[in-house]
PDB file of N, CA and C in Angstrom:
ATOM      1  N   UNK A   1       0.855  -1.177   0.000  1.00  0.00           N
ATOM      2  CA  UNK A   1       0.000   0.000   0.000  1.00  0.00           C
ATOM      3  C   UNK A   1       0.897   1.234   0.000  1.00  0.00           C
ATOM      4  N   UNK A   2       0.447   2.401  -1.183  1.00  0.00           N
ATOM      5  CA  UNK A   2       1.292   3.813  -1.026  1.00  0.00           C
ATOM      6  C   UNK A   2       0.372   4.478  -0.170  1.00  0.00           C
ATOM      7  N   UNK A   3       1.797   5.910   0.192  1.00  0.00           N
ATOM      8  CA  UNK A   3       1.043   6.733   0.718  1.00  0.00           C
ATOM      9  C   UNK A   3      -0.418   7.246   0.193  1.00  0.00           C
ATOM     10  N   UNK A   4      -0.213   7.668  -0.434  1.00  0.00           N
ATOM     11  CA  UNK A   4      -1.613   8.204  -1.073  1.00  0.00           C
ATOM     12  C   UNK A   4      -2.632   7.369  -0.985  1.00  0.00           C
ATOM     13  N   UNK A   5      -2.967   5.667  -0.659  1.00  0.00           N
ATOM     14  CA  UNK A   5      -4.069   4.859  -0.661  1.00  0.00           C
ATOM     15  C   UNK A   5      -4.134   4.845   0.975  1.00  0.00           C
ATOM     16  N   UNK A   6      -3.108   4.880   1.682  1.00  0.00           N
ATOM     17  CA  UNK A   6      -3.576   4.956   3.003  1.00  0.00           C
ATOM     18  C   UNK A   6      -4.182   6.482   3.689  1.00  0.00           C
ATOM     19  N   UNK A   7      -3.416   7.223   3.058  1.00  0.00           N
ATOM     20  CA  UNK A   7      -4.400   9.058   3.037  1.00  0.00           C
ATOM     21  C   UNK A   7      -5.652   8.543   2.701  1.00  0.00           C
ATOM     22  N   UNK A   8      -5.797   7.995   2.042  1.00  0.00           N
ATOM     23  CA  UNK A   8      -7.561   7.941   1.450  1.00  0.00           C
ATOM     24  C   UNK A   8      -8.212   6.949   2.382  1.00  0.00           C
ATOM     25  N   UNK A   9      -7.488   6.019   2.869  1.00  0.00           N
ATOM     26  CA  UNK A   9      -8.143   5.390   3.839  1.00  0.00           C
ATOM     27  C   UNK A   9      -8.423   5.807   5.285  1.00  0.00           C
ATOM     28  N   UNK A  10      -7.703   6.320   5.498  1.00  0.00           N
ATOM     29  CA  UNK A  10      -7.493   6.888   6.876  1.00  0.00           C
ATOM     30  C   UNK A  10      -8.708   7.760   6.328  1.00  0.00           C
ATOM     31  N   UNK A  11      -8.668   9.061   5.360  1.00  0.00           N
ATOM     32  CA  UNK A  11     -10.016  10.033   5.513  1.00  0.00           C
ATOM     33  C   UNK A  11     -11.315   9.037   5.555  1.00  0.00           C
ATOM     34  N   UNK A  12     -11.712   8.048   4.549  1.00  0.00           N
ATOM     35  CA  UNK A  12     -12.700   7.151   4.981  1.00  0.00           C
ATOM     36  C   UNK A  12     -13.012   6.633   6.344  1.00  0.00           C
ATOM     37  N   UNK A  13     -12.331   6.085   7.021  1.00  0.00           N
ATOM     38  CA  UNK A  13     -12.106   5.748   8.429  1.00  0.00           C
ATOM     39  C   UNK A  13     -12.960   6.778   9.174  1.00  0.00           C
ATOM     40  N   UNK A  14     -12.473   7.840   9.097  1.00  0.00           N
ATOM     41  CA  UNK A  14     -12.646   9.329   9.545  1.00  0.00           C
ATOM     42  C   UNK A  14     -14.100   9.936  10.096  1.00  0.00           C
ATOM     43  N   UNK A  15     -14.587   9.925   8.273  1.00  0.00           N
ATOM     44  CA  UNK A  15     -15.643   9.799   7.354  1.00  0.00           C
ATOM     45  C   UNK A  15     -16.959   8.962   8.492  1.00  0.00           C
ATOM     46  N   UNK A  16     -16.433   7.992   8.609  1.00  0.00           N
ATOM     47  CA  UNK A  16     -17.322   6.784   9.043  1.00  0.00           C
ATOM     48  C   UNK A  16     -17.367   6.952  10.568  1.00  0.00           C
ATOM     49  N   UNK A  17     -16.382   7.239  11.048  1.00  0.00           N
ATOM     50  CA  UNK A  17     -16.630   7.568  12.750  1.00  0.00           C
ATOM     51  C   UNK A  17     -16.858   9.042  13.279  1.00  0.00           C
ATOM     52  N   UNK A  18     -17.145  10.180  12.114  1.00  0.00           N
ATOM     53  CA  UNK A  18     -17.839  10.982  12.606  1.00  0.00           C
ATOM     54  C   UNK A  18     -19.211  10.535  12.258  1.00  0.00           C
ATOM     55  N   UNK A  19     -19.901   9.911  11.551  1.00  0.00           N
ATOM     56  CA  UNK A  19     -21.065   9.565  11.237  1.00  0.00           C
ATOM     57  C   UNK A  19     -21.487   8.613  12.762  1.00  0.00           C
ATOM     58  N   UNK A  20     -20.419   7.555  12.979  1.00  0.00           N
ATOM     59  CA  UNK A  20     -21.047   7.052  14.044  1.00  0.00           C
ATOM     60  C   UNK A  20     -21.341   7.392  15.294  1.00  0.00           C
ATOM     61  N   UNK A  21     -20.243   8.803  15.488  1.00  0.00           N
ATOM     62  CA  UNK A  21     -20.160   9.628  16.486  1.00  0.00           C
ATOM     63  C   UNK A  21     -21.506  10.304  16.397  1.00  0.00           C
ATOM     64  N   UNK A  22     -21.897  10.988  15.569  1.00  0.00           N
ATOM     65  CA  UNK A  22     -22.951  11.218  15.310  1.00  0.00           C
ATOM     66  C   UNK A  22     -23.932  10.156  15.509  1.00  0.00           C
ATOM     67  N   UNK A  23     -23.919   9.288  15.455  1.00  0.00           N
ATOM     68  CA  UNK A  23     -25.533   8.302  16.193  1.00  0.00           C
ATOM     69  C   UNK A  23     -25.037   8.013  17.199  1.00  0.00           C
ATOM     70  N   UNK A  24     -23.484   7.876  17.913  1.00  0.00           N
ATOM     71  CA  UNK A  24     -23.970   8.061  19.233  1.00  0.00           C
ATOM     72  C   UNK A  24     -24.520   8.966  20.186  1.00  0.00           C
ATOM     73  N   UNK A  25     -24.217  10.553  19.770  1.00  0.00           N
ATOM     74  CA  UNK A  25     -24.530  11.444  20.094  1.00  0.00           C
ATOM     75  C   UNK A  25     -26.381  11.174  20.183  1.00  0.00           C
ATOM     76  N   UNK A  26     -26.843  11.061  19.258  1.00  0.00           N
ATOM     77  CA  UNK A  26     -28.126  10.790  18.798  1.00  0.00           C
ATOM     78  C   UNK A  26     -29.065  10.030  20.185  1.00  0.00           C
ATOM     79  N   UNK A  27     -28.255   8.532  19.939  1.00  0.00           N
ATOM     80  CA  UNK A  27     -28.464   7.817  20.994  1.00  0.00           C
ATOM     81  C   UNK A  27     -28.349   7.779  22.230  1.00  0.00           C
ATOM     82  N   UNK A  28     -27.346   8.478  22.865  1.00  0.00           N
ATOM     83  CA  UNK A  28     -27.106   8.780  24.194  1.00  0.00           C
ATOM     84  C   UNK A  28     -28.419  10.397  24.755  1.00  0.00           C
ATOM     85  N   UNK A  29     -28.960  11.021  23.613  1.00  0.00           N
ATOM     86  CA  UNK A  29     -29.687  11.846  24.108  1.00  0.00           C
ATOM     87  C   UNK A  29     -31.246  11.328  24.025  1.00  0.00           C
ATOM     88  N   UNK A  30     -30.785  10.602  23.431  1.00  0.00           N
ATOM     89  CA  UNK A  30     -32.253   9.181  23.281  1.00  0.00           C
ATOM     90  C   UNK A  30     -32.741   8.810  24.440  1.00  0.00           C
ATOM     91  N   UNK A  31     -31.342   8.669  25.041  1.00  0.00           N
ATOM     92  CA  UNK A  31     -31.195   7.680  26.398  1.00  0.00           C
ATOM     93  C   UNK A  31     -31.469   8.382  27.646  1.00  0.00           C
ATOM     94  N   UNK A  32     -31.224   9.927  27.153  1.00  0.00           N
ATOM     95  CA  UNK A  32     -31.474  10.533  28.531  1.00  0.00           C
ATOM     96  C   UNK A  32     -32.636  11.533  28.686  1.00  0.00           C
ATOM     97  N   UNK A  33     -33.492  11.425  26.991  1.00  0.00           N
ATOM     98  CA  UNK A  33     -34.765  11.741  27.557  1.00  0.00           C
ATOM     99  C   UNK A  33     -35.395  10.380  27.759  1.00  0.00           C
ATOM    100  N   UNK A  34     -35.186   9.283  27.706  1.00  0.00           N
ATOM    101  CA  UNK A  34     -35.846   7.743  28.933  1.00  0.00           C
ATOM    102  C   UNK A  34     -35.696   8.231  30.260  1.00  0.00           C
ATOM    103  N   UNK A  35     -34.348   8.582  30.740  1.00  0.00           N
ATOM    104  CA  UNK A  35     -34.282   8.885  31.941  1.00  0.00           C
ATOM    105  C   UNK A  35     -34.933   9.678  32.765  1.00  0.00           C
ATOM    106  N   UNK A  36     -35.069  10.996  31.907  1.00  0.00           N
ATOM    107  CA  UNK A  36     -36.073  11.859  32.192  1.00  0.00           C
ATOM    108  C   UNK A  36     -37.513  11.268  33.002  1.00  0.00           C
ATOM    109  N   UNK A  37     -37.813  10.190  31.983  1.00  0.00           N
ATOM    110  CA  UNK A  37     -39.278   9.596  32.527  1.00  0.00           C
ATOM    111  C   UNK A  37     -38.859   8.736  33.827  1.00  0.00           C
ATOM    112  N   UNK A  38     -37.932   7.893  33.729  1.00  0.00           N
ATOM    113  CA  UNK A  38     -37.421   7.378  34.454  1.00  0.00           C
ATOM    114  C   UNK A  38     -37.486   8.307  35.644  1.00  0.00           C
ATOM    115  N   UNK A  39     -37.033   9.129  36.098  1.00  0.00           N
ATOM    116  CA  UNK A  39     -36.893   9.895  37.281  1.00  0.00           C
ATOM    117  C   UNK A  39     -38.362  11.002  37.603  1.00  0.00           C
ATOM    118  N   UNK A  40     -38.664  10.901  37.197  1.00  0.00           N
ATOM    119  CA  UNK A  40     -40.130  11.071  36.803  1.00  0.00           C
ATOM    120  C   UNK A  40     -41.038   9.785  37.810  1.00  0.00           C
ATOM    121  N   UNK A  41     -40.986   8.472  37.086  1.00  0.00           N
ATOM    122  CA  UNK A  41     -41.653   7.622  37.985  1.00  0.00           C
ATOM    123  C   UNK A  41     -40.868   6.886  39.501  1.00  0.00           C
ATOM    124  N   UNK A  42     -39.206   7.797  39.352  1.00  0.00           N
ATOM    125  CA  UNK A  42     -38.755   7.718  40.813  1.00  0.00           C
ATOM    126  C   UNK A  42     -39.270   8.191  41.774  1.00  0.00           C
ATOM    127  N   UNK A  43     -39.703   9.705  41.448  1.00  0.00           N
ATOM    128  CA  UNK A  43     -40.194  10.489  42.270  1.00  0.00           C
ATOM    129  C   UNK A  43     -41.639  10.564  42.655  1.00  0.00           C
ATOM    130  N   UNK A  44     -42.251   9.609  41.896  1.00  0.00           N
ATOM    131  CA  UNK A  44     -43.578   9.165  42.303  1.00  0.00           C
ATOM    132  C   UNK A  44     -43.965   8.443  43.228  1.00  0.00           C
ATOM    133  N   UNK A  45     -42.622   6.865  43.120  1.00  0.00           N
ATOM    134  CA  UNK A  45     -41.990   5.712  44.040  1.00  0.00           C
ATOM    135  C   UNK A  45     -40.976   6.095  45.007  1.00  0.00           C
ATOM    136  N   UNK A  46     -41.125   7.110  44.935  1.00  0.00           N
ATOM    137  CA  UNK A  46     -39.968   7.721  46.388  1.00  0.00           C
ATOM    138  C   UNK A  46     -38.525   6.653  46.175  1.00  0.00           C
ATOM    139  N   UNK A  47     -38.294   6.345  44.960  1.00  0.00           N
ATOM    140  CA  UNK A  47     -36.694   5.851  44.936  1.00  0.00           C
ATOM    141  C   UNK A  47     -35.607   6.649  44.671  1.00  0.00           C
ATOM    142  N   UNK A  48     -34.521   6.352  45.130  1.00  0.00           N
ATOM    143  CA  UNK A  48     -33.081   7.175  44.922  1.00  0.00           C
ATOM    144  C   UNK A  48     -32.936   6.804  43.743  1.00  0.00           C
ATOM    145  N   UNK A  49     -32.112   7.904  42.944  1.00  0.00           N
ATOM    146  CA  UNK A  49     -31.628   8.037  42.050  1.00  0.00           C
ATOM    147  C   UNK A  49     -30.471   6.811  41.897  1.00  0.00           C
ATOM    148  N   UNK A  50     -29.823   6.709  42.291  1.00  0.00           N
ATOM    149  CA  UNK A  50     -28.970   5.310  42.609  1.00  0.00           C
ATOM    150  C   UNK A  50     -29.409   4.112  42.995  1.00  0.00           C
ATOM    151  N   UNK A  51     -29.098   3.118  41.922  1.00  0.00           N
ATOM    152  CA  UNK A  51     -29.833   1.734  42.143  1.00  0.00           C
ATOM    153  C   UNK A  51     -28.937   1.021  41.861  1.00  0.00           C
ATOM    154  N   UNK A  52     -27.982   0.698  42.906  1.00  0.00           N
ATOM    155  CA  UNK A  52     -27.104  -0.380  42.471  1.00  0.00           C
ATOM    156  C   UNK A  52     -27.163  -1.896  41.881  1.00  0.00           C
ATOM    157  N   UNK A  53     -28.382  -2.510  42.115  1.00  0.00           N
ATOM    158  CA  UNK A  53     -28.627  -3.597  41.464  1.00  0.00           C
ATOM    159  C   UNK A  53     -28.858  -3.087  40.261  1.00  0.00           C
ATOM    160  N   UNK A  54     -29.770  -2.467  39.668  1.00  0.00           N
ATOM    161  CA  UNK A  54     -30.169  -1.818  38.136  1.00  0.00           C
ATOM    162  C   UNK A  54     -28.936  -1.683  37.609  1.00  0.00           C
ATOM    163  N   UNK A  55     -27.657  -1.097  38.061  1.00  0.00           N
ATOM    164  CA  UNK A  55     -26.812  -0.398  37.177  1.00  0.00           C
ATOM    165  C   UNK A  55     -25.950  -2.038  37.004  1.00  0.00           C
ATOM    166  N   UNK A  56     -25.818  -2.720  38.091  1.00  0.00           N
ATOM    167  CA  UNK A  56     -25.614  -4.373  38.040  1.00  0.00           C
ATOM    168  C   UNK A  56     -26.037  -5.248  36.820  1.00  0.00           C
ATOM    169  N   UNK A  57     -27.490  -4.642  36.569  1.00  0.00           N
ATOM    170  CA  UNK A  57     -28.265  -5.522  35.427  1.00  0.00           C
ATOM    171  C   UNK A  57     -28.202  -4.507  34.118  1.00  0.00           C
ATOM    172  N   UNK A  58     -27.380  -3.554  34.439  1.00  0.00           N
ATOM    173  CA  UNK A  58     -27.053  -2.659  32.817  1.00  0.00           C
ATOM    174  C   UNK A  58     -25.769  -3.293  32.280  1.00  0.00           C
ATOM    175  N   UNK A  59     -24.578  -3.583  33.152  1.00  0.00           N
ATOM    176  CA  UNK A  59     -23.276  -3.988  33.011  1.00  0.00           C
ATOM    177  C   UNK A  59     -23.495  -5.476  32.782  1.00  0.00           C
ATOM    178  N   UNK A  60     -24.273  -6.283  33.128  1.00  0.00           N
ATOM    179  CA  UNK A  60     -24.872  -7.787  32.303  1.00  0.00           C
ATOM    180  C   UNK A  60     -25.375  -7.484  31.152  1.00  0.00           C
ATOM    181  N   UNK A  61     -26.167  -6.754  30.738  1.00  0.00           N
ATOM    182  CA  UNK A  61     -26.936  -6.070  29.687  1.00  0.00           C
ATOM    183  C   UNK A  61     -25.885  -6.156  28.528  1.00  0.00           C
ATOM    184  N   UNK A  62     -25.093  -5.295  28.403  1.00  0.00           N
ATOM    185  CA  UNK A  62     -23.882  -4.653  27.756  1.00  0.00           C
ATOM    186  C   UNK A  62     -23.053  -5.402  27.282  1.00  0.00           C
ATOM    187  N   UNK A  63     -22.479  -6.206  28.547  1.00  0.00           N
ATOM    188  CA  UNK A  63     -21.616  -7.157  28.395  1.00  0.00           C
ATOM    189  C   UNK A  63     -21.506  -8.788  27.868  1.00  0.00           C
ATOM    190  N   UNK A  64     -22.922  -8.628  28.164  1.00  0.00           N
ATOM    191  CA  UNK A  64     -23.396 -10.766  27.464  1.00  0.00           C
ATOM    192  C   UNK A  64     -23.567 -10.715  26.079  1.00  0.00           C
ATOM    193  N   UNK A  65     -23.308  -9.643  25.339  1.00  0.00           N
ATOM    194  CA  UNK A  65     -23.447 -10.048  23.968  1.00  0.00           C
ATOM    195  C   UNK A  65     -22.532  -9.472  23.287  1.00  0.00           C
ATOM    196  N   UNK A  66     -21.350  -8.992  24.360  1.00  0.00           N
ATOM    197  CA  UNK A  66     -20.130  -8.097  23.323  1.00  0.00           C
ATOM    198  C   UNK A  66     -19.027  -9.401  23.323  1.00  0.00           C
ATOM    199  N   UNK A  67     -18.979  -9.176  21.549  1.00  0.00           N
ATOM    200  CA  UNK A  67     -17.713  -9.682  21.005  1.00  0.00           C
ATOM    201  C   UNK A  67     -16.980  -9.495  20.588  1.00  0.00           C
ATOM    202  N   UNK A  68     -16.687  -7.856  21.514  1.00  0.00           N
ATOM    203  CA  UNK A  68     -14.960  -7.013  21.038  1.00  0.00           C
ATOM    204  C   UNK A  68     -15.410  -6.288  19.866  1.00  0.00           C
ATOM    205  N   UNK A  69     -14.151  -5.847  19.379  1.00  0.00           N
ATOM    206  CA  UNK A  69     -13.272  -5.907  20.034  1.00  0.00           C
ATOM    207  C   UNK A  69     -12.937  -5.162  21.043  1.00  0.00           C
ATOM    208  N   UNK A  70     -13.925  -4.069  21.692  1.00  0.00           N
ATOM    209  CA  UNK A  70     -13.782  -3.839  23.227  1.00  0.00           C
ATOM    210  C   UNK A  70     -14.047  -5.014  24.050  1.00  0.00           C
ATOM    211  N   UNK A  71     -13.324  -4.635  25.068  1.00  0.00           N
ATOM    212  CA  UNK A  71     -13.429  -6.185  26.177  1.00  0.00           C
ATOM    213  C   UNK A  71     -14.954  -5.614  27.394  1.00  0.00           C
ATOM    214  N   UNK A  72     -15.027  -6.770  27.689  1.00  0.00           N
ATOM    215  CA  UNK A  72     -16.222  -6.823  28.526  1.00  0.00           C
ATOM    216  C   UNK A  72     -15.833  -5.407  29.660  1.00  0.00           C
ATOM    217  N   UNK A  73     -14.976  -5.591  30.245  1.00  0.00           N
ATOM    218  CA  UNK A  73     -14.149  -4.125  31.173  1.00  0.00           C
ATOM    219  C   UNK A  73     -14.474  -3.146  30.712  1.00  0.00           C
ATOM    220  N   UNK A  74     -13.747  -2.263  29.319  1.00  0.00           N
ATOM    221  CA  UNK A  74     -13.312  -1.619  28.731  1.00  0.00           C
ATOM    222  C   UNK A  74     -15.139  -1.089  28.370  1.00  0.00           C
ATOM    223  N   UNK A  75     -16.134  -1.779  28.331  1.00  0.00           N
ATOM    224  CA  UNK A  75     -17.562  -1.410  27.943  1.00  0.00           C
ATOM    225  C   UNK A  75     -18.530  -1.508  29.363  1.00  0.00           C
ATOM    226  N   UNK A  76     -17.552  -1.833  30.165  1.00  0.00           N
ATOM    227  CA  UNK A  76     -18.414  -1.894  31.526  1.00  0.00           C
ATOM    228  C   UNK A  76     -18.004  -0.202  31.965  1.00  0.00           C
ATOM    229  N   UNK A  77     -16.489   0.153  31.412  1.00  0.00           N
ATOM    230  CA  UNK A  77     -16.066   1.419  31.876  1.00  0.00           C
ATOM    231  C   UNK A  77     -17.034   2.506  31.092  1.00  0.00           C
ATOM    232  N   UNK A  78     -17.185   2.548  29.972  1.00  0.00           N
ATOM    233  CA  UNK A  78     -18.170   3.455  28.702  1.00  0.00           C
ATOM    234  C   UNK A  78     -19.061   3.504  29.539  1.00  0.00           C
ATOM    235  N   UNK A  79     -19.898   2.038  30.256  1.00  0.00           N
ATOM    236  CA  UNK A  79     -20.955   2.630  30.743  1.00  0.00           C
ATOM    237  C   UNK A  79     -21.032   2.916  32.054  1.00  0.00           C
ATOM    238  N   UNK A  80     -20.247   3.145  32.721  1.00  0.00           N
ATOM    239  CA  UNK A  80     -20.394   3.203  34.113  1.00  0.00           C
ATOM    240  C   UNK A  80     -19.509   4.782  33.823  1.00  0.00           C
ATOM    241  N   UNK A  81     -19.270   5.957  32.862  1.00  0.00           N
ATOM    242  CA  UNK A  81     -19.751   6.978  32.881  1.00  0.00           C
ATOM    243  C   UNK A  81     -20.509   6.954  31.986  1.00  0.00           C
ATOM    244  N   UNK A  82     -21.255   6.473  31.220  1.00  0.00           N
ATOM    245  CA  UNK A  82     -22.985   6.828  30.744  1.00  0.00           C
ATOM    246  C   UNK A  82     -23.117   7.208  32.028  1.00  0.00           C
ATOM    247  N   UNK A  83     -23.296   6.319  32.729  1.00  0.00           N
ATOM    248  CA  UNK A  83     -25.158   6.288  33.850  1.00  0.00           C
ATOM    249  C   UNK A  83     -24.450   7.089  34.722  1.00  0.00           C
ATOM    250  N   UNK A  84     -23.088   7.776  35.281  1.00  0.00           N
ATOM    251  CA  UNK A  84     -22.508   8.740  36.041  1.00  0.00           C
ATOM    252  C   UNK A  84     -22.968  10.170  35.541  1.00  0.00           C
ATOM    253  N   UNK A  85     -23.161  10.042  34.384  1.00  0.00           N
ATOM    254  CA  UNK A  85     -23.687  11.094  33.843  1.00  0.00           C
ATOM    255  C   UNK A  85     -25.474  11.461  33.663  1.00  0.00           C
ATOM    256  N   UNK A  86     -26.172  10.291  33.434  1.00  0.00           N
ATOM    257  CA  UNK A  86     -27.347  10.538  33.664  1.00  0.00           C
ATOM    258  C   UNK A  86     -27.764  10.636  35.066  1.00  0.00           C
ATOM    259  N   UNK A  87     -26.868  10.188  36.040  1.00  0.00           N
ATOM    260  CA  UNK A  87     -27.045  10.244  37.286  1.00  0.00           C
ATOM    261  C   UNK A  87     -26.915  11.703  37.529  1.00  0.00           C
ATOM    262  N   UNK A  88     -26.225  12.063  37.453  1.00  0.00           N
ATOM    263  CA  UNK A  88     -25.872  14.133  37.415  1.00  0.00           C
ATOM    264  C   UNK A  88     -26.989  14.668  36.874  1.00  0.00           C
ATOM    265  N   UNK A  89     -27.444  14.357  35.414  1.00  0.00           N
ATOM    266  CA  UNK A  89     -28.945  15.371  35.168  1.00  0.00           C
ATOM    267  C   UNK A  89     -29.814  14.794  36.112  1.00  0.00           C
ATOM    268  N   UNK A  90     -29.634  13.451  36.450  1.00  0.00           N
ATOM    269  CA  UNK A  90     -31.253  13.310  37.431  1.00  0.00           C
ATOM    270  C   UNK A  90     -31.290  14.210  38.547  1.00  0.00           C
ATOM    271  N   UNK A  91     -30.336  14.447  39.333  1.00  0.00           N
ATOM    272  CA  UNK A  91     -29.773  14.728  40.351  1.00  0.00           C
ATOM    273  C   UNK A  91     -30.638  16.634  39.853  1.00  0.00           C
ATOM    274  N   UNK A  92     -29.623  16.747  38.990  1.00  0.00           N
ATOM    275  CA  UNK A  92     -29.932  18.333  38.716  1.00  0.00           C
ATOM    276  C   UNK A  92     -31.384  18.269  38.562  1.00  0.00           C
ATOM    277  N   UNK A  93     -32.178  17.598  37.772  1.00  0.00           N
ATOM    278  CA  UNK A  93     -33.397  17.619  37.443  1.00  0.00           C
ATOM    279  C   UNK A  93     -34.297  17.621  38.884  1.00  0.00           C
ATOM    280  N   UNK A  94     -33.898  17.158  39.553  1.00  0.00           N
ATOM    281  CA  UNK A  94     -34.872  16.796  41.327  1.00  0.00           C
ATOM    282  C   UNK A  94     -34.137  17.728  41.837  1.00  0.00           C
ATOM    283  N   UNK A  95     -33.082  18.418  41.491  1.00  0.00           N
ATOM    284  CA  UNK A  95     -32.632  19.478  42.522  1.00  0.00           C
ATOM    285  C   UNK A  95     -33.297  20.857  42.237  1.00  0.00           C
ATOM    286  N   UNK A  96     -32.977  20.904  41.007  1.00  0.00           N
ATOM    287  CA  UNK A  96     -34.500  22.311  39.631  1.00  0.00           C
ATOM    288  C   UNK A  96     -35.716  22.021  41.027  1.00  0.00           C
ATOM    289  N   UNK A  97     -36.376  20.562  40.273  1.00  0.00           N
ATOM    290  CA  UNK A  97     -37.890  20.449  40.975  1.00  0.00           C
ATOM    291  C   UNK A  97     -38.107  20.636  42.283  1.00  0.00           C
ATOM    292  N   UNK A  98     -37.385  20.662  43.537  1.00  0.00           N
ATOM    293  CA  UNK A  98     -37.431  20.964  44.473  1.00  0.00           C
ATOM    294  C   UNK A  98     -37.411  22.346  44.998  1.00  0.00           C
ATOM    295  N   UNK A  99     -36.292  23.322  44.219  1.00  0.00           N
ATOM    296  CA  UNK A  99     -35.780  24.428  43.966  1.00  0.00           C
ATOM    297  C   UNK A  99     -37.605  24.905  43.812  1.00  0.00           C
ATOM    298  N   UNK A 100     -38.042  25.025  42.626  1.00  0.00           N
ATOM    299  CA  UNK A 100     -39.112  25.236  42.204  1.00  0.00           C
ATOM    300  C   UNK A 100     -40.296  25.231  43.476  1.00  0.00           C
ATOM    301  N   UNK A 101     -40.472  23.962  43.885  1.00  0.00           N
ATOM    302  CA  UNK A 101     -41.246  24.021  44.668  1.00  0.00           C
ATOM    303  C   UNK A 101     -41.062  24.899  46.070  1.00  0.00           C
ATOM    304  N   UNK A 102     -40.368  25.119  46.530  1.00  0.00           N
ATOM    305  CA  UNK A 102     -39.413  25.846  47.497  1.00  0.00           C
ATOM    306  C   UNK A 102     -39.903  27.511  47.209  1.00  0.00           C
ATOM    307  N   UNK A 103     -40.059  27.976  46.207  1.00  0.00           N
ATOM    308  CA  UNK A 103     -39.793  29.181  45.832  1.00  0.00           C
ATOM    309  C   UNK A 103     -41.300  30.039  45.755  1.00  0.00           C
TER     310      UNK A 103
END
């Protein structure tokens, strides 16, 4: 392979993982208007925002059907800041709604 066919590959490469970046972007805001509802019917059920068994049965979730080439770890880490992060808007979101009510 010359330079010039791997320049062109590499921009393809490129090409293709801003596109996917782009549906993850997509998907992860997918994910956190669910949450939205999600914390929504917490606060109905008087549950904490933190559910350590749930986040237990997200990291089984994730992990029983990955075949790399990220390792089971390496996608347990991706998501354990996902849900660190939806954990923060919930947090903010019940901290707003309280705020609100307060006022």
């Amino acid at each position: 392979m010359n330079h010039e066919d791997a320049s062109r590959i590499l921009a393809e490469c490129r090409r293709r993982i801003d596109g996917i970046d782009s549906d993850l972007r997509r998907l992860l805001n997918e994910r956190a208007t669910v949450v939205e509802e999600v914390l929504r019917m917490k606060d109905v059920l008087s549950l904490p925002i933190q559910e350590p068994k749930r986040e237990d049965e997200v990291f089984r979730n994730v992990t029983a059907g990955n075949t790399g080439p990220l390792t089971d770890e390496a996608m347990k880490r991706i998501f354990e800041r996902v849900m660190e992060e939806m954990r923060g808007m919930e947090r903010a979101m019940r901290e707003s709604k309280q705020a609100g009510k307060q006022a």
